[in-house]
Protein backbone atom coordinates (compact mmCIF):
# COMPACT_ATOMS: atom_id res chain seq x y z
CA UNK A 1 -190.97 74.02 -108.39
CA UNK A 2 -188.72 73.18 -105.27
CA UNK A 3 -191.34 70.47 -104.15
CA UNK A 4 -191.52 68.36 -107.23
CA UNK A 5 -189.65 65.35 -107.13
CA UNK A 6 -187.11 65.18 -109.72
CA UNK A 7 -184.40 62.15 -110.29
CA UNK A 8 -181.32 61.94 -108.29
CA UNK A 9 -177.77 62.35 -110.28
CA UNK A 10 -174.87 63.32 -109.50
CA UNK A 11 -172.30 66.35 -111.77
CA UNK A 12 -169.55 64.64 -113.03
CA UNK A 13 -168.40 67.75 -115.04
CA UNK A 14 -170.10 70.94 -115.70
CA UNK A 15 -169.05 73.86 -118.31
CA UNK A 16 -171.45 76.77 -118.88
CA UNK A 17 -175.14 75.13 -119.69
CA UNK A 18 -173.25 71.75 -120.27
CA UNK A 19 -173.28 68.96 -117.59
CA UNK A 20 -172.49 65.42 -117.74
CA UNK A 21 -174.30 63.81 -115.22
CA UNK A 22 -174.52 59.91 -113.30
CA UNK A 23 -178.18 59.63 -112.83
CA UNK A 24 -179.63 57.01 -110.28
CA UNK A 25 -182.07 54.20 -111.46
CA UNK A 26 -185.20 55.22 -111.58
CA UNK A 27 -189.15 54.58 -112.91
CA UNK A 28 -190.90 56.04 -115.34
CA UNK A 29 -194.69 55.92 -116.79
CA UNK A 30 -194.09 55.82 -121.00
CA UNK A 31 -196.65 56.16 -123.46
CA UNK A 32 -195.83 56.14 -127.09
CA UNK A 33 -197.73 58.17 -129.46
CA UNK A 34 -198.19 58.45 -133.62
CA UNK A 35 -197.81 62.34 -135.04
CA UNK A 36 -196.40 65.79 -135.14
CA UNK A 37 -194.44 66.41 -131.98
CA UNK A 38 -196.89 69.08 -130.55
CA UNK A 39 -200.10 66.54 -130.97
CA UNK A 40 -198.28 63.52 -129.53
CA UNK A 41 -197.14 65.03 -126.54
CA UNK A 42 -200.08 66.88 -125.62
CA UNK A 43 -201.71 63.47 -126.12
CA UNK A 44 -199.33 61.80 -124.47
CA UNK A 45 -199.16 63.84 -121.41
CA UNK A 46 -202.79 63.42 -121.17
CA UNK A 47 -202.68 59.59 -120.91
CA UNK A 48 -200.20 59.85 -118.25
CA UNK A 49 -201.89 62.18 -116.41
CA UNK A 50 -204.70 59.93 -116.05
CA UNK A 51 -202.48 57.64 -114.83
CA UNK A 52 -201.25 59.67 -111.82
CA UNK A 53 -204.33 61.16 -111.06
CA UNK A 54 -206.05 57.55 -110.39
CA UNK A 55 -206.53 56.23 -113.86
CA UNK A 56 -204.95 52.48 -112.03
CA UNK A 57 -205.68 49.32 -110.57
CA UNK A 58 -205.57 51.31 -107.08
CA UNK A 59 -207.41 54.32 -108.36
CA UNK A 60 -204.37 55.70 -106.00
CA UNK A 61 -203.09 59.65 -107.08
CA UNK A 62 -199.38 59.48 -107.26
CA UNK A 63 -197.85 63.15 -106.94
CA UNK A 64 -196.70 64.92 -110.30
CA UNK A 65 -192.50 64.77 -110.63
CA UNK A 66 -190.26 67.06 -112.74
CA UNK A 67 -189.27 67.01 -115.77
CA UNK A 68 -191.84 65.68 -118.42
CA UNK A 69 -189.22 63.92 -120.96
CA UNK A 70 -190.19 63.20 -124.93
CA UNK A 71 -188.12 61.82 -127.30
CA UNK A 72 -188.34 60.31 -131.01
CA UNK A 73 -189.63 57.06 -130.99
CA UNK A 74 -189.40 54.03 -133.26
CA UNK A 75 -192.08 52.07 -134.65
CA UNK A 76 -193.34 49.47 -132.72
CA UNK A 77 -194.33 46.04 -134.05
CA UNK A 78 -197.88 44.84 -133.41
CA UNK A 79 -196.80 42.37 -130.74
CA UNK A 80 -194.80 44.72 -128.70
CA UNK A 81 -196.55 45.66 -125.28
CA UNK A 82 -197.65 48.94 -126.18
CA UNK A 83 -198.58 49.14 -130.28
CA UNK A 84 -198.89 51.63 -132.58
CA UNK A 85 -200.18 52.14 -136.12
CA UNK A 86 -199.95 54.53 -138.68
CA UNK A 87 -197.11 55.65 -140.75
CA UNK A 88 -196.13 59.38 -138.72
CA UNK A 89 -193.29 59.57 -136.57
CA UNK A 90 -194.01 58.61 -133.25
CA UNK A 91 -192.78 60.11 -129.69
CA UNK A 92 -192.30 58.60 -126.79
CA UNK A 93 -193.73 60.95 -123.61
CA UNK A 94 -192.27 60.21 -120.08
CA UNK A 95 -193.44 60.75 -116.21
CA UNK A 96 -191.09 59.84 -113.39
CA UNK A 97 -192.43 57.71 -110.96
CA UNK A 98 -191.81 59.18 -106.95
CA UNK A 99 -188.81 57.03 -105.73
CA UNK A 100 -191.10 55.85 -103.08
CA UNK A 101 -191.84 53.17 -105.80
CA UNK A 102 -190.59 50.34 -106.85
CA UNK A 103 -191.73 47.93 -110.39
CA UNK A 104 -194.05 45.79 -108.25
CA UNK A 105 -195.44 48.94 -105.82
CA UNK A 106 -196.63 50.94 -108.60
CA UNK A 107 -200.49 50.49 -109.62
CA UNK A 108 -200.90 49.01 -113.28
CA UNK A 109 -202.27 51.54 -115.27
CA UNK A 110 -205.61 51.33 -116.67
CA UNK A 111 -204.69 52.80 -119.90
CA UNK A 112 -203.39 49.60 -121.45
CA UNK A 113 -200.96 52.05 -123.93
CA UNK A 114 -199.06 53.08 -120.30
CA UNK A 115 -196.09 50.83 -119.25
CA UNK A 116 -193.80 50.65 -116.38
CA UNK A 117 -190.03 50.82 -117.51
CA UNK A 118 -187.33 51.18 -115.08
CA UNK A 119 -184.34 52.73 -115.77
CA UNK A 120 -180.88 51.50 -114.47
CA UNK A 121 -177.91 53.89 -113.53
CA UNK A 122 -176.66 55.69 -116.57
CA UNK A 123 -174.49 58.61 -117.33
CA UNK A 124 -175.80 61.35 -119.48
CA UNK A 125 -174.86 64.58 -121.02
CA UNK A 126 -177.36 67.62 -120.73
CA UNK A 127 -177.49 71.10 -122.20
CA UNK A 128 -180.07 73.31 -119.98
CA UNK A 129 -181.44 76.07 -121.89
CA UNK A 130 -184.92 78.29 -121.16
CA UNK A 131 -187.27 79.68 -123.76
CA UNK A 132 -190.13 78.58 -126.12
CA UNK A 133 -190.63 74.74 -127.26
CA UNK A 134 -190.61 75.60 -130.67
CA UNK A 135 -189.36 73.04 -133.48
CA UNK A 136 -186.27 75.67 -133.93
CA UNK A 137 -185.63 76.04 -130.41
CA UNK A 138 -185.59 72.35 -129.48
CA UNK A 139 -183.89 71.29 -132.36
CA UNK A 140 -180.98 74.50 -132.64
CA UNK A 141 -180.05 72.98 -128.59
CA UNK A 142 -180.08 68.96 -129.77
CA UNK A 143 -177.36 70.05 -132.53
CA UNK A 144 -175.76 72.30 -129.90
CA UNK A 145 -175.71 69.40 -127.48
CA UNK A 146 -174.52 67.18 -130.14
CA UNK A 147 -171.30 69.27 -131.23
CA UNK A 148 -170.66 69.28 -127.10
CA UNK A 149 -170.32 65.07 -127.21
CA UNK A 150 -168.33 65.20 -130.07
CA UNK A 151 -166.15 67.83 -129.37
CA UNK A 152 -165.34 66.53 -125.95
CA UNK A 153 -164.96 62.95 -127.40
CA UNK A 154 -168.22 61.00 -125.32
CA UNK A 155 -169.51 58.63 -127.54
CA UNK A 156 -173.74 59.11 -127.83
CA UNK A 157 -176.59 55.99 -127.14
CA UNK A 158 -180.10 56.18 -128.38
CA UNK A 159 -182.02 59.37 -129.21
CA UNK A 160 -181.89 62.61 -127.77
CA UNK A 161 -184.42 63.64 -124.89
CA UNK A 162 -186.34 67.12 -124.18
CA UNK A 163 -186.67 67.55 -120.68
CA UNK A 164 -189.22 69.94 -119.14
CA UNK A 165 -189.69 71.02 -115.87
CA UNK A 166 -192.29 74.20 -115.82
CA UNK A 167 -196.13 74.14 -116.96
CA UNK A 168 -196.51 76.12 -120.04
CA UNK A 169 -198.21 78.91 -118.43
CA UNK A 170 -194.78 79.82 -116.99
CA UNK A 171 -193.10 82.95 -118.80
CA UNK A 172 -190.52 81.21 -121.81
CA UNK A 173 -187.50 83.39 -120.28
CA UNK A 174 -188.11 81.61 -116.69
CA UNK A 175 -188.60 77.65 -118.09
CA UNK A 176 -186.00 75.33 -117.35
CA UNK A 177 -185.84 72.97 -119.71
CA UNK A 178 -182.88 70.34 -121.16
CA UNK A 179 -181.95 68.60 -124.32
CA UNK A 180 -180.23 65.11 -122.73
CA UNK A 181 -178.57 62.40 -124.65
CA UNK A 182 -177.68 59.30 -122.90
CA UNK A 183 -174.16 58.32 -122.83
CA UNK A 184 -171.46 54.94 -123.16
CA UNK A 185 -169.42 54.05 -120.34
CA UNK A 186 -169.23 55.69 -116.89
């Protein structure tokens, strides 16, 4: 996928499947979404591609970017800008926005449960691994990832993140995916 857009970092160190990256600030679409992973992010992916494919003020298409990101939410309290009820665990699904955007560029989505967040420069350590997006798989390369931070003495923030940057149709052996956690310090 050579022509998808994907966020701009730079390898700060890199050891096997492990790299520790600076990314560059960047925009994403974020939807959050109640219920087993599998249901929220098919869900999830389905708000945001309404988004991009003219669901907005604009009814403008903005071109698909790689990777699709979800990671474990938190409950959100009725007054927060996007809500959520229920008492499930909730995900949080992610589209990059094309760095021809900025915050005040981008068309507001229609879907009122889209926002805009931007993300500022951060460092973050990544373990890229192919194969199925199984429960197992995802979580076996999260611990694996984990026991990389502490062993090499980084200190985590927030949750971790599953990255993915083929369509499912793809053959497992060929995906590219990543398991990212977010970083202290630079």
């Amino acid at each position: 996928m050579a022509d998808i857009e994907e966020p701009q970092y730079k390898i700060i160190a890199k050891e096997g499947d492990f790299e520790l990256r600076d990314y560059a600030p960047y925009i994403v679409a974020e939807v959050v979404v109640e219920g087993d992973r599998d249901s929220a992010v098919n869900a999830g992916f389905r708000m945001l591609a309404g988004y991009i494919f003219g669901g907005n003020t604009s009814q403008s298409k903005i071109a698909m970017t790689a990777p699709v990101t979800q990671s474990k939410g938190e409950k959100i309290e009725m007054t927060a800008p996007v809500t959520q009820t229920g008492s499930g665990p909730s995900w949080v699904i992610r589209f990059m926005m094309p760095q021809t955007y900025t915050m005040s560029t981008l068309p507001k989505p229609d879907d009122e449960r889209i926002t805009l967040k931007q993300f500022k420069s951060r460092r973050v350590a990544v373990l890229k691994f192919s194969g199925l997006w199984t429960e197992g798989n995802l979580n076996a390369r999260r611990e694996e990832l984990a026991a990389i931070i502490i062993h090499k003495s980084l200190k985590p923030k927030d949750e971790a993140t599953y990255a993915f940057y083929d369509p499912p149709w793809k053959p497992f052996f060929w995906r590219r995916n990543e398991v990212m956690q977010e970083i202290e310090g630079r």
